[in-house]
PDB file of N, CA and C in Angstrom:
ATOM      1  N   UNK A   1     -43.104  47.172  23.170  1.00  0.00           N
ATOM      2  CA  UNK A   1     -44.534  47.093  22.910  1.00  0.00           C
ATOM      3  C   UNK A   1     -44.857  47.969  21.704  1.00  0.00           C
ATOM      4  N   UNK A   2     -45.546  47.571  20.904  1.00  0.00           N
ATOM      5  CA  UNK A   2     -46.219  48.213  19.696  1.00  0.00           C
ATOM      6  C   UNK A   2     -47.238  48.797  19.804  1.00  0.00           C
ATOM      7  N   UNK A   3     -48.088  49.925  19.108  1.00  0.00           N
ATOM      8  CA  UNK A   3     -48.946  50.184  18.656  1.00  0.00           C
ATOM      9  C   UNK A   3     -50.380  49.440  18.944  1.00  0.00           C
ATOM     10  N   UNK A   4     -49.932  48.298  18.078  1.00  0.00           N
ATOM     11  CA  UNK A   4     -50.827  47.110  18.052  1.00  0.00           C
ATOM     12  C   UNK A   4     -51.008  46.229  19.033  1.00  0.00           C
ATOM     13  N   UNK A   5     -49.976  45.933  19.718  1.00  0.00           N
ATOM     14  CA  UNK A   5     -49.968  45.478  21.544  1.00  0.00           C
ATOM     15  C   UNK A   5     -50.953  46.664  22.012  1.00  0.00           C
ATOM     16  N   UNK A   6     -50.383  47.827  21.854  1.00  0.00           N
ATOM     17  CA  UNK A   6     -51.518  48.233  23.305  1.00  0.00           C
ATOM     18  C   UNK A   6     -52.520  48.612  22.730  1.00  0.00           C
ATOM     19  N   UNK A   7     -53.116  48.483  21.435  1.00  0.00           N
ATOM     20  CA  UNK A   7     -54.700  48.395  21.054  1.00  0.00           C
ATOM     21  C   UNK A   7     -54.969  46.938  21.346  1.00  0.00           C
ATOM     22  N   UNK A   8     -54.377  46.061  21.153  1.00  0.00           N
ATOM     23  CA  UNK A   8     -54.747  44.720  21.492  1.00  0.00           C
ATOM     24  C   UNK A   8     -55.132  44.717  22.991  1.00  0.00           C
ATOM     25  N   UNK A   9     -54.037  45.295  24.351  1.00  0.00           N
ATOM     26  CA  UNK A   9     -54.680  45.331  25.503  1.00  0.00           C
ATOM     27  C   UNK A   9     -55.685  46.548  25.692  1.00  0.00           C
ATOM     28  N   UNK A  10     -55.942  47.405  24.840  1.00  0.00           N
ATOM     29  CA  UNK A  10     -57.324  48.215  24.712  1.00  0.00           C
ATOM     30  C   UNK A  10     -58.619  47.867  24.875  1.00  0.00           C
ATOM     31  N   UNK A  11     -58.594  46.837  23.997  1.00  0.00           N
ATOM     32  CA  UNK A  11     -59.927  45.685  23.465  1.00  0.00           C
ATOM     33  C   UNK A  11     -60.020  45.174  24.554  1.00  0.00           C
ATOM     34  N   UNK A  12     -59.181  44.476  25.583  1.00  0.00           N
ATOM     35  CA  UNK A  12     -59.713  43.896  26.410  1.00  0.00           C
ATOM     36  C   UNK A  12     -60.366  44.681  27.418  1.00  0.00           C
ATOM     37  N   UNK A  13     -60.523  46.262  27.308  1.00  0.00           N
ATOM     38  CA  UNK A  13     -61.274  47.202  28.377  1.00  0.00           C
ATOM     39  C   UNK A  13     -62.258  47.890  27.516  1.00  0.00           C
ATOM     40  N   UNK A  14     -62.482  47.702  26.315  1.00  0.00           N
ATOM     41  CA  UNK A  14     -63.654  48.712  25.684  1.00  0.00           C
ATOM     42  C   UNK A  14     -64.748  48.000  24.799  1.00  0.00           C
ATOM     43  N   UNK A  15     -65.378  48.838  24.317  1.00  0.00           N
ATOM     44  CA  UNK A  15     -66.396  47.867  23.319  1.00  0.00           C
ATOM     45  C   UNK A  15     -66.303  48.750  22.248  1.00  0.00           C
ATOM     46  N   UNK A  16     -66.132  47.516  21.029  1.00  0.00           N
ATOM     47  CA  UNK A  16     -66.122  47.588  19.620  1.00  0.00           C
ATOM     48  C   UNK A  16     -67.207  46.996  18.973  1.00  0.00           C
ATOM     49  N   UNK A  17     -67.556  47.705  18.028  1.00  0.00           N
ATOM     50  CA  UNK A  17     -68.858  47.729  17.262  1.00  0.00           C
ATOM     51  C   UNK A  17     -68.398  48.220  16.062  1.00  0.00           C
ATOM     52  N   UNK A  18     -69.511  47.039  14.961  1.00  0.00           N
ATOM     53  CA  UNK A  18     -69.559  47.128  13.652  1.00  0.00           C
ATOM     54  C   UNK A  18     -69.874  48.835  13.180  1.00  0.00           C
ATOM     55  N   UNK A  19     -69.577  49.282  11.858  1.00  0.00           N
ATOM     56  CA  UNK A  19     -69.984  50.665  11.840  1.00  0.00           C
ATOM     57  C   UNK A  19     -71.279  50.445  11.753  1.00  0.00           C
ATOM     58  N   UNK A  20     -71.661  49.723  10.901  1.00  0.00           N
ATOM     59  CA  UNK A  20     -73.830  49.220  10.034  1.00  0.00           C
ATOM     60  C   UNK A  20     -74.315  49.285  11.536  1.00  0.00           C
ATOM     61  N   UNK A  21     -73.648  48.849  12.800  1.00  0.00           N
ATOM     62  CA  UNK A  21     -74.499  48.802  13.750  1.00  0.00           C
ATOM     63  C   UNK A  21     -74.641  49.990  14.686  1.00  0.00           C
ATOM     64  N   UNK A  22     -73.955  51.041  14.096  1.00  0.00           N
ATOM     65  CA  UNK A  22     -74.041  52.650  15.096  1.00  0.00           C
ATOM     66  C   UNK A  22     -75.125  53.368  14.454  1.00  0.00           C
ATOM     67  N   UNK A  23     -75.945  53.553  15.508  1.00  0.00           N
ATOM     68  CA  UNK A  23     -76.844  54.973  15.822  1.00  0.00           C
ATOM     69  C   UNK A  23     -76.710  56.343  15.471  1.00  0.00           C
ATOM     70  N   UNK A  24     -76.077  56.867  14.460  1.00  0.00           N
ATOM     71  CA  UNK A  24     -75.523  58.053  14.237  1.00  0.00           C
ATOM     72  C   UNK A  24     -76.510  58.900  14.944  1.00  0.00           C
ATOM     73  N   UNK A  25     -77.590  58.854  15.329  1.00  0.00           N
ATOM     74  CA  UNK A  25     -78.169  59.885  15.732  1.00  0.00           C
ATOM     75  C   UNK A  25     -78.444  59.705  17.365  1.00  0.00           C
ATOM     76  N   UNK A  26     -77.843  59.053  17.752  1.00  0.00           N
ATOM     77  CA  UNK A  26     -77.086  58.824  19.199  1.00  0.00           C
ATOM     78  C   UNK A  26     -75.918  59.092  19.750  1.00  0.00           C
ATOM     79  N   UNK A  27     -74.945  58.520  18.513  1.00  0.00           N
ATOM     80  CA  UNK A  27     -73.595  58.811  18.619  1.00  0.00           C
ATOM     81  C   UNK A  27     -72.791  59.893  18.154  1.00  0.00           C
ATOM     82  N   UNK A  28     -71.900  60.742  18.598  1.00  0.00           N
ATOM     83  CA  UNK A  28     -71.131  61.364  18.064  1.00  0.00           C
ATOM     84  C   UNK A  28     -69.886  60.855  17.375  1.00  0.00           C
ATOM     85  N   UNK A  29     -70.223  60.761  15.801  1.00  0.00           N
ATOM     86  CA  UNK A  29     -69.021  60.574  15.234  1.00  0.00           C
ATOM     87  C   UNK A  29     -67.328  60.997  15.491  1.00  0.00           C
ATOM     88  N   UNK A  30     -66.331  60.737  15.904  1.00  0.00           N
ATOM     89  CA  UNK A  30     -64.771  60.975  16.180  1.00  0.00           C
ATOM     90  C   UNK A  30     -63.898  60.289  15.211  1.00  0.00           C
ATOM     91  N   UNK A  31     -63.296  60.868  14.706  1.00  0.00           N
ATOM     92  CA  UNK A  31     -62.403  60.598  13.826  1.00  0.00           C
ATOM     93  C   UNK A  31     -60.909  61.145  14.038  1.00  0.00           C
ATOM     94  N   UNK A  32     -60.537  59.600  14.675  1.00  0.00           N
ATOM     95  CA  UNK A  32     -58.694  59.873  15.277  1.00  0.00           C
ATOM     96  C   UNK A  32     -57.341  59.745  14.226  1.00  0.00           C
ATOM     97  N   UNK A  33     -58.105  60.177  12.722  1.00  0.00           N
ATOM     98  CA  UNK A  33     -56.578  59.773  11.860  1.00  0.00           C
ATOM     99  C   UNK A  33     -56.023  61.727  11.932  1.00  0.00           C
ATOM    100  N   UNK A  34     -55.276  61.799  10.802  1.00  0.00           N
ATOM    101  CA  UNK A  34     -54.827  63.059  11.184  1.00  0.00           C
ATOM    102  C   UNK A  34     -55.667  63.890  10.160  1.00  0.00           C
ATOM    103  N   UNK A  35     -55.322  65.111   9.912  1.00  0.00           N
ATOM    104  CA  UNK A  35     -56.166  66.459   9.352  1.00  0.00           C
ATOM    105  C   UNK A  35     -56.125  65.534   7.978  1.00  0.00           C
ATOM    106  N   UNK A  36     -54.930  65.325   6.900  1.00  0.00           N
ATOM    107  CA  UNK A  36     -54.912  64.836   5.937  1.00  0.00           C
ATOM    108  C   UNK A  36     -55.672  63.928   5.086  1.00  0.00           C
ATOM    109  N   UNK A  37     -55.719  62.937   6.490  1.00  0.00           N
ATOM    110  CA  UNK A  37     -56.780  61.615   5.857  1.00  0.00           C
ATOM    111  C   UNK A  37     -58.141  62.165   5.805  1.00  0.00           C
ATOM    112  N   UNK A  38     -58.252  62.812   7.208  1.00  0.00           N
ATOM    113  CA  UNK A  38     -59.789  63.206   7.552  1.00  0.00           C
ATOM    114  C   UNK A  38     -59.954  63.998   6.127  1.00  0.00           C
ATOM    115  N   UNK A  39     -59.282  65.024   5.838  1.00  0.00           N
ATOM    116  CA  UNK A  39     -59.533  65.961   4.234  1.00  0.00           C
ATOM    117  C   UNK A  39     -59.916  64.901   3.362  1.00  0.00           C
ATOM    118  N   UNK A  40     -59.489  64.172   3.462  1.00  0.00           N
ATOM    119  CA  UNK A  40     -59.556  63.066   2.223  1.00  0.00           C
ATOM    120  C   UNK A  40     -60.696  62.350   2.087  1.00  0.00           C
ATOM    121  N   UNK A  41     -61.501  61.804   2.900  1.00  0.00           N
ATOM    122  CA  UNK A  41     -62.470  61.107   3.300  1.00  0.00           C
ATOM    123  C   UNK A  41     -62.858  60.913   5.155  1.00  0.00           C
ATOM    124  N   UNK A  42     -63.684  61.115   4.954  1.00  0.00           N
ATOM    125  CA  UNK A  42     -64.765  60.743   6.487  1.00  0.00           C
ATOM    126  C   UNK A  42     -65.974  59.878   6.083  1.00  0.00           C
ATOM    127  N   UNK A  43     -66.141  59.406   7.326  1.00  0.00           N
ATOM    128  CA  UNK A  43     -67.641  59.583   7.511  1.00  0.00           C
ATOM    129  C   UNK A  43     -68.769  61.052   7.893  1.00  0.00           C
ATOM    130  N   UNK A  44     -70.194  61.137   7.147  1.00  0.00           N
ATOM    131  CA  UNK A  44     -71.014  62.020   7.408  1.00  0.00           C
ATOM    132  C   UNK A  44     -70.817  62.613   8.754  1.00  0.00           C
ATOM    133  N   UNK A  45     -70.587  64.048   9.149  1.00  0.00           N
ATOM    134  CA  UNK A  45     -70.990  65.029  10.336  1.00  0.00           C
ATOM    135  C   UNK A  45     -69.732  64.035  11.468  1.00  0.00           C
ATOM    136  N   UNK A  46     -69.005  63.141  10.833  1.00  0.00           N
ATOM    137  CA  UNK A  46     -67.816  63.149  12.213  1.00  0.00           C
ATOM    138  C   UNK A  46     -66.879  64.257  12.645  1.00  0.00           C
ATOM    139  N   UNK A  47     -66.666  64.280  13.665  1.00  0.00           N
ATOM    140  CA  UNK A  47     -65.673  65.382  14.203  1.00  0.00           C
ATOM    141  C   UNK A  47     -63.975  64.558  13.936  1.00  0.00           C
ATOM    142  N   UNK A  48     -63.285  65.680  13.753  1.00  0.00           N
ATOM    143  CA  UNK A  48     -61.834  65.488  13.407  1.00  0.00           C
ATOM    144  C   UNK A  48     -61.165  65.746  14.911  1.00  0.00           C
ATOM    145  N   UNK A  49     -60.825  64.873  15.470  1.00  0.00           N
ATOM    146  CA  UNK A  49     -59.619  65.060  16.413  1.00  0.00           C
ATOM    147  C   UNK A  49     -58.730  64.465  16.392  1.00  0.00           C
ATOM    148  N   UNK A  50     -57.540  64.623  15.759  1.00  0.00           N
ATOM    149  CA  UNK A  50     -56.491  63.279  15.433  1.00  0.00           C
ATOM    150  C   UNK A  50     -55.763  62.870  16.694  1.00  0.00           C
ATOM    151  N   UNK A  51     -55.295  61.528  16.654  1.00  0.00           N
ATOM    152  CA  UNK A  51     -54.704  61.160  17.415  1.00  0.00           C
ATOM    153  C   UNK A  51     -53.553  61.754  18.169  1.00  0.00           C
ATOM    154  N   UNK A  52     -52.496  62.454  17.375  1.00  0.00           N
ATOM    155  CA  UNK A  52     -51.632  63.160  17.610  1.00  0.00           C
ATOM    156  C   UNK A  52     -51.942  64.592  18.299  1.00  0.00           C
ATOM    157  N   UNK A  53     -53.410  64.765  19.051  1.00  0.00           N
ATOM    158  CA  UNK A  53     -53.237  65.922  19.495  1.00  0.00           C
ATOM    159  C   UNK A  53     -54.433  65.707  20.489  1.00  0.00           C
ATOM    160  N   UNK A  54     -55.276  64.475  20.536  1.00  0.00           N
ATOM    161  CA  UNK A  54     -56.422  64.352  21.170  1.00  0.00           C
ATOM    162  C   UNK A  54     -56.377  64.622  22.570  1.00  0.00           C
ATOM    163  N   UNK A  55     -55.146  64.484  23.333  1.00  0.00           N
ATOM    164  CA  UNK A  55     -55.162  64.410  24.499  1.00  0.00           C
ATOM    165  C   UNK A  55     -55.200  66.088  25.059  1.00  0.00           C
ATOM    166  N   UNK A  56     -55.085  67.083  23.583  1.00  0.00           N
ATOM    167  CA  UNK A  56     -54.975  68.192  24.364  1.00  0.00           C
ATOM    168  C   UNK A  56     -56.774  69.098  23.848  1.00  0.00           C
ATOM    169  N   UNK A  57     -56.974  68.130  22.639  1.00  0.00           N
ATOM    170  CA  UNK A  57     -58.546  68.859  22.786  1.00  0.00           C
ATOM    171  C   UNK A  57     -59.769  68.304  23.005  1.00  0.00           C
ATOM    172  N   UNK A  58     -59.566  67.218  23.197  1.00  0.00           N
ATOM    173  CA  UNK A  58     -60.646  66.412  23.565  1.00  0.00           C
ATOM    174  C   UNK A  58     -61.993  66.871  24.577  1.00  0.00           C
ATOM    175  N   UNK A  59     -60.920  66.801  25.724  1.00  0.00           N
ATOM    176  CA  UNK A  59     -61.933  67.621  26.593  1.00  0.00           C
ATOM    177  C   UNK A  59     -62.848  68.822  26.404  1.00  0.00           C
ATOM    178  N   UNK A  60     -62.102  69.982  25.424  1.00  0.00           N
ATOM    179  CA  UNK A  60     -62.785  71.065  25.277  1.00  0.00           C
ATOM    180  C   UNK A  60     -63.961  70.945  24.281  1.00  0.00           C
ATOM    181  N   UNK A  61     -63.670  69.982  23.291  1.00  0.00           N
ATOM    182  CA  UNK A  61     -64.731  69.182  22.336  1.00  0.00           C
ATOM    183  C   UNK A  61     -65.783  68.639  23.121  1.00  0.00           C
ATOM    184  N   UNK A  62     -65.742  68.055  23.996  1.00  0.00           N
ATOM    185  CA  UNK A  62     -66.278  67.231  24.341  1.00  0.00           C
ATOM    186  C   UNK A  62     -66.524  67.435  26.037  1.00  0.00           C
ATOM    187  N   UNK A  63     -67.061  68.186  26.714  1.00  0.00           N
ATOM    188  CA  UNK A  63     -66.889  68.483  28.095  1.00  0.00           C
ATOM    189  C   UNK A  63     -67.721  67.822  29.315  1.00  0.00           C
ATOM    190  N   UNK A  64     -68.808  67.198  28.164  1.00  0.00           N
ATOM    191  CA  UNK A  64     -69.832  66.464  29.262  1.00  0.00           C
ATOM    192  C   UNK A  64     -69.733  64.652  28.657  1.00  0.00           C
ATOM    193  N   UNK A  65     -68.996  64.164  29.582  1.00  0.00           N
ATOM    194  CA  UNK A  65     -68.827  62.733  29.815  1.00  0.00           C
ATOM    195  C   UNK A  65     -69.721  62.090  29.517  1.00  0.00           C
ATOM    196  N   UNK A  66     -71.130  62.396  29.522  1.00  0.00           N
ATOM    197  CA  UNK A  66     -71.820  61.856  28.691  1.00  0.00           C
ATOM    198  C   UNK A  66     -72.139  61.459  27.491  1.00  0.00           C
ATOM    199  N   UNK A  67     -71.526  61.979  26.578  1.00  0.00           N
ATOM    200  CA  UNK A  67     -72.044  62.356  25.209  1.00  0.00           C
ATOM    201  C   UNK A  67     -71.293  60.827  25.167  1.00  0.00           C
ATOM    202  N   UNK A  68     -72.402  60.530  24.387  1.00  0.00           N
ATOM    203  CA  UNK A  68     -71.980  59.462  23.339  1.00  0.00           C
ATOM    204  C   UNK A  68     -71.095  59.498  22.154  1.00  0.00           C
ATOM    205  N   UNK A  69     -70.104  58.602  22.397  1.00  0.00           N
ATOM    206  CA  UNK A  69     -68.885  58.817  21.485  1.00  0.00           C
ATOM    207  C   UNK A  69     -68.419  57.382  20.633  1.00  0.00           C
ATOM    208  N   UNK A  70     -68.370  57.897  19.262  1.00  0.00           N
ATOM    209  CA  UNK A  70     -68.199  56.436  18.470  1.00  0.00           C
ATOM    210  C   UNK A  70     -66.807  56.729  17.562  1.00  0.00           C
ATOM    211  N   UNK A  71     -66.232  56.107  18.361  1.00  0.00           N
ATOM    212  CA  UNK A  71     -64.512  56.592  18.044  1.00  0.00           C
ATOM    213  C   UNK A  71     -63.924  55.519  16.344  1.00  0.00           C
ATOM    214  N   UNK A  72     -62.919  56.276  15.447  1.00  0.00           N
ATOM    215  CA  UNK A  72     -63.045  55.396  14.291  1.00  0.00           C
ATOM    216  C   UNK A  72     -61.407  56.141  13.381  1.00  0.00           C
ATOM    217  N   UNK A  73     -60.580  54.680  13.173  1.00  0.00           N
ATOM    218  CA  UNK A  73     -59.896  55.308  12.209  1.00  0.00           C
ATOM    219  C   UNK A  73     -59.370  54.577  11.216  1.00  0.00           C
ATOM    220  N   UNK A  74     -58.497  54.587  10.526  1.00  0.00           N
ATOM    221  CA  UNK A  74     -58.363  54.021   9.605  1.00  0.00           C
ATOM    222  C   UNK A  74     -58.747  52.147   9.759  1.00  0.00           C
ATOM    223  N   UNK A  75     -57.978  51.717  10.887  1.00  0.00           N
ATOM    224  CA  UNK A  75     -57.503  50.550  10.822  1.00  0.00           C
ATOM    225  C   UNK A  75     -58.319  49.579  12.598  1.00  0.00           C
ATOM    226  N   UNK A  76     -58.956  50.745  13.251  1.00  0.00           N
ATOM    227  CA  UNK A  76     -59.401  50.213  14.948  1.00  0.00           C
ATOM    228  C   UNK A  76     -58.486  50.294  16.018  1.00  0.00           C
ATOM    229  N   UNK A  77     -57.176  50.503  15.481  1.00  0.00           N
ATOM    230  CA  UNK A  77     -56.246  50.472  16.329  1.00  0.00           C
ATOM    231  C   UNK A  77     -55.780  51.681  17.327  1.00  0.00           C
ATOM    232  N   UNK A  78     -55.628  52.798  16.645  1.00  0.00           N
ATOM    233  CA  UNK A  78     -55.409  53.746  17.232  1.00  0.00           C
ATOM    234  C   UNK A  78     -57.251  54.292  18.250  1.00  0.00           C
ATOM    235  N   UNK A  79     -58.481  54.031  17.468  1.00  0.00           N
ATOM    236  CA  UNK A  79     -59.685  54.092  17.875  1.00  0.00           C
ATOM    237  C   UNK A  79     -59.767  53.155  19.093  1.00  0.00           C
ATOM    238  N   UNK A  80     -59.189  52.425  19.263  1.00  0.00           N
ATOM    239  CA  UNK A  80     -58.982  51.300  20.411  1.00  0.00           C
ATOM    240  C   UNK A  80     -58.525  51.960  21.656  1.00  0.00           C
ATOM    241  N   UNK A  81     -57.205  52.656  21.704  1.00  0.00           N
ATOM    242  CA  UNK A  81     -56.712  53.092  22.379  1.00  0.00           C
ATOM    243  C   UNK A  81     -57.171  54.276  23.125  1.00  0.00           C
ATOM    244  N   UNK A  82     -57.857  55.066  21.890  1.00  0.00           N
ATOM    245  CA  UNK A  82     -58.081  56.430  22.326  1.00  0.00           C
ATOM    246  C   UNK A  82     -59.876  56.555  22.942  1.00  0.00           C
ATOM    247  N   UNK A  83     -60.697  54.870  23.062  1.00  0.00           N
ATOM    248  CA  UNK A  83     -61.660  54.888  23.604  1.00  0.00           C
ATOM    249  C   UNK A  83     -61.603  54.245  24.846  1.00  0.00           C
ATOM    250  N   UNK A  84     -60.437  53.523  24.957  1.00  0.00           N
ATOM    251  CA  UNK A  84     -59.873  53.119  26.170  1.00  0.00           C
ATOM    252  C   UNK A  84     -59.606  54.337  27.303  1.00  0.00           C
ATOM    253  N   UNK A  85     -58.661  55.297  26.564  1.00  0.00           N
ATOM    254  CA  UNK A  85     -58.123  56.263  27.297  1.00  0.00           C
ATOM    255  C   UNK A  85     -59.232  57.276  27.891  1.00  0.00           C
ATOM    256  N   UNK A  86     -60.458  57.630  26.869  1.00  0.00           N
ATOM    257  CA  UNK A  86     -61.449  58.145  27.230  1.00  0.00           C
ATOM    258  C   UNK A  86     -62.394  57.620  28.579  1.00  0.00           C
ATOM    259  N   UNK A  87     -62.173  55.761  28.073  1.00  0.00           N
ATOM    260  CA  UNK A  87     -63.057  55.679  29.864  1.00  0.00           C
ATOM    261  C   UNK A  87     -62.107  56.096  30.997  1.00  0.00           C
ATOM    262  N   UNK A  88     -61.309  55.652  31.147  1.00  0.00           N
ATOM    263  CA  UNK A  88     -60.065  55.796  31.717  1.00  0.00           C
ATOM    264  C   UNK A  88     -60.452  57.629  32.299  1.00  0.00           C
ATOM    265  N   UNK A  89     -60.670  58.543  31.583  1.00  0.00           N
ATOM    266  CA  UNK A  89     -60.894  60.037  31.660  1.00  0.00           C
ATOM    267  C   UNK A  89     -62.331  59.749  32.606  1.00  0.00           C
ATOM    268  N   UNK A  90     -62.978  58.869  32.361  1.00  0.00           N
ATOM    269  CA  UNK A  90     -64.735  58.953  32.976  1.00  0.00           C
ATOM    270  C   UNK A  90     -65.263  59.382  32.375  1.00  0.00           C
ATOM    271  N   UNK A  91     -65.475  59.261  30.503  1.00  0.00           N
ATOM    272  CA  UNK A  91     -66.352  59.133  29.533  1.00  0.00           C
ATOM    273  C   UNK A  91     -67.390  57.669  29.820  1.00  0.00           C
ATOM    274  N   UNK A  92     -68.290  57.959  29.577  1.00  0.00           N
ATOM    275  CA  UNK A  92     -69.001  56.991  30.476  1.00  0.00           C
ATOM    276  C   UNK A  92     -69.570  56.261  29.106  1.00  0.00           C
ATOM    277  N   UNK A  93     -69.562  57.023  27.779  1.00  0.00           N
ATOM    278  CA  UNK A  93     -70.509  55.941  26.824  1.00  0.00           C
ATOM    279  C   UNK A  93     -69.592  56.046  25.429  1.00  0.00           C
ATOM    280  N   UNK A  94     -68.858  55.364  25.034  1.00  0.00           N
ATOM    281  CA  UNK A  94     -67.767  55.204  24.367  1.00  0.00           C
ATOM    282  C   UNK A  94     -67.589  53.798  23.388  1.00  0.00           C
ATOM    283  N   UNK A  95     -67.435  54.233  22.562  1.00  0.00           N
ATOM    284  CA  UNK A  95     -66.997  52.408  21.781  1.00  0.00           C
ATOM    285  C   UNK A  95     -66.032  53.064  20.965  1.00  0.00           C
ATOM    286  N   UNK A  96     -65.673  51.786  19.930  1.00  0.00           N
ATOM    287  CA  UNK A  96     -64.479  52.186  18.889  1.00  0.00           C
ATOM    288  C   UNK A  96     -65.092  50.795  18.039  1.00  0.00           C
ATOM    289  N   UNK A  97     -65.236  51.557  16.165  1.00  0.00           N
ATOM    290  CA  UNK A  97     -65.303  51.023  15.306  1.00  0.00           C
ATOM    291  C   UNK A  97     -64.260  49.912  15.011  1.00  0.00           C
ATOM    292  N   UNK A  98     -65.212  48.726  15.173  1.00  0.00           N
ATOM    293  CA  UNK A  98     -64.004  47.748  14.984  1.00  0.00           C
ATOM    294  C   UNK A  98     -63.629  47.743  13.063  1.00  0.00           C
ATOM    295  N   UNK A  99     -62.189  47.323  13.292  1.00  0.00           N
ATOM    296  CA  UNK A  99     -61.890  47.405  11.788  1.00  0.00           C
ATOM    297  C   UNK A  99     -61.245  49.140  11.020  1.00  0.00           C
ATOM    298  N   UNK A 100     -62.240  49.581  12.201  1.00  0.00           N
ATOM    299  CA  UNK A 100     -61.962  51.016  11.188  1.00  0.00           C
ATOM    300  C   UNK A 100     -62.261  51.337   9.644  1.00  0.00           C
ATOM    301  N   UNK A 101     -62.199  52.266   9.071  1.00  0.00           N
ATOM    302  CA  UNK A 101     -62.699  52.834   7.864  1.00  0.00           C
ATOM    303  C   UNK A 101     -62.364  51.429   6.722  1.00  0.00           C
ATOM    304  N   UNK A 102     -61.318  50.426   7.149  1.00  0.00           N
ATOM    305  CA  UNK A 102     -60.954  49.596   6.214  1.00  0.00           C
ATOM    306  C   UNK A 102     -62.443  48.385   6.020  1.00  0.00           C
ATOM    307  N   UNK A 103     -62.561  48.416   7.054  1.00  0.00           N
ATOM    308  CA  UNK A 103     -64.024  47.873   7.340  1.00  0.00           C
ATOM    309  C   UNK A 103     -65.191  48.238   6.499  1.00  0.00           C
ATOM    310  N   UNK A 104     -65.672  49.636   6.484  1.00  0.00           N
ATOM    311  CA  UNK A 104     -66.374  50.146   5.827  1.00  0.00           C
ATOM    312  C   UNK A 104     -66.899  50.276   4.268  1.00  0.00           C
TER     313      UNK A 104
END
């Protein structure tokens, strides 16, 4: 299984949304590429948690399951997974930028 397999079975448990159609002032921006890319370009006031380490700070970022979270990375794929994994945690309001930054 690939990468892309299990963002593909991701999608079938989460919701993806255009970026033009997020609420920034609802949502908390997340940004799952690594320190490098994020240096390089973001989107406005997103938070950096890369993929490669999300599972160990996420929670402390983020402690009330509520918060609205608009997950995004280069490509949707890895953002797929890691908004999947978040409901999965009992994040209760979660999407992932479809397309990712390539989109944008």
């Amino acid at each position: 299984m690939s990468i892309i397999d299990l963002a593909n079975d991701a999608r079938t448990r989460i919701t993806e949304v255009d970026l033009q159609d997020i609420n920034t002032d609802e949502y908390t921006l997340v940004d799952v590429r690594e320190n490098q890319d994020y240096d390089t370009s973001h989107l406005p006031n997103a938070v950096n948690i890369p993929f490669s380490v999300f599972e160990n700070e996420i929670q402390s970022a983020f402690p009330t399951k509520t918060t609205p979270l608009a997950i995004y990375c280069t490509l949707g794929n890895r953002s797929a997974i890691v908004a999947d994994i978040l409901q999965k945690l009992g994040y209760e309001s979660i999407v992932s930028i479809r397309g990712g930054l390539s989109k944008s």
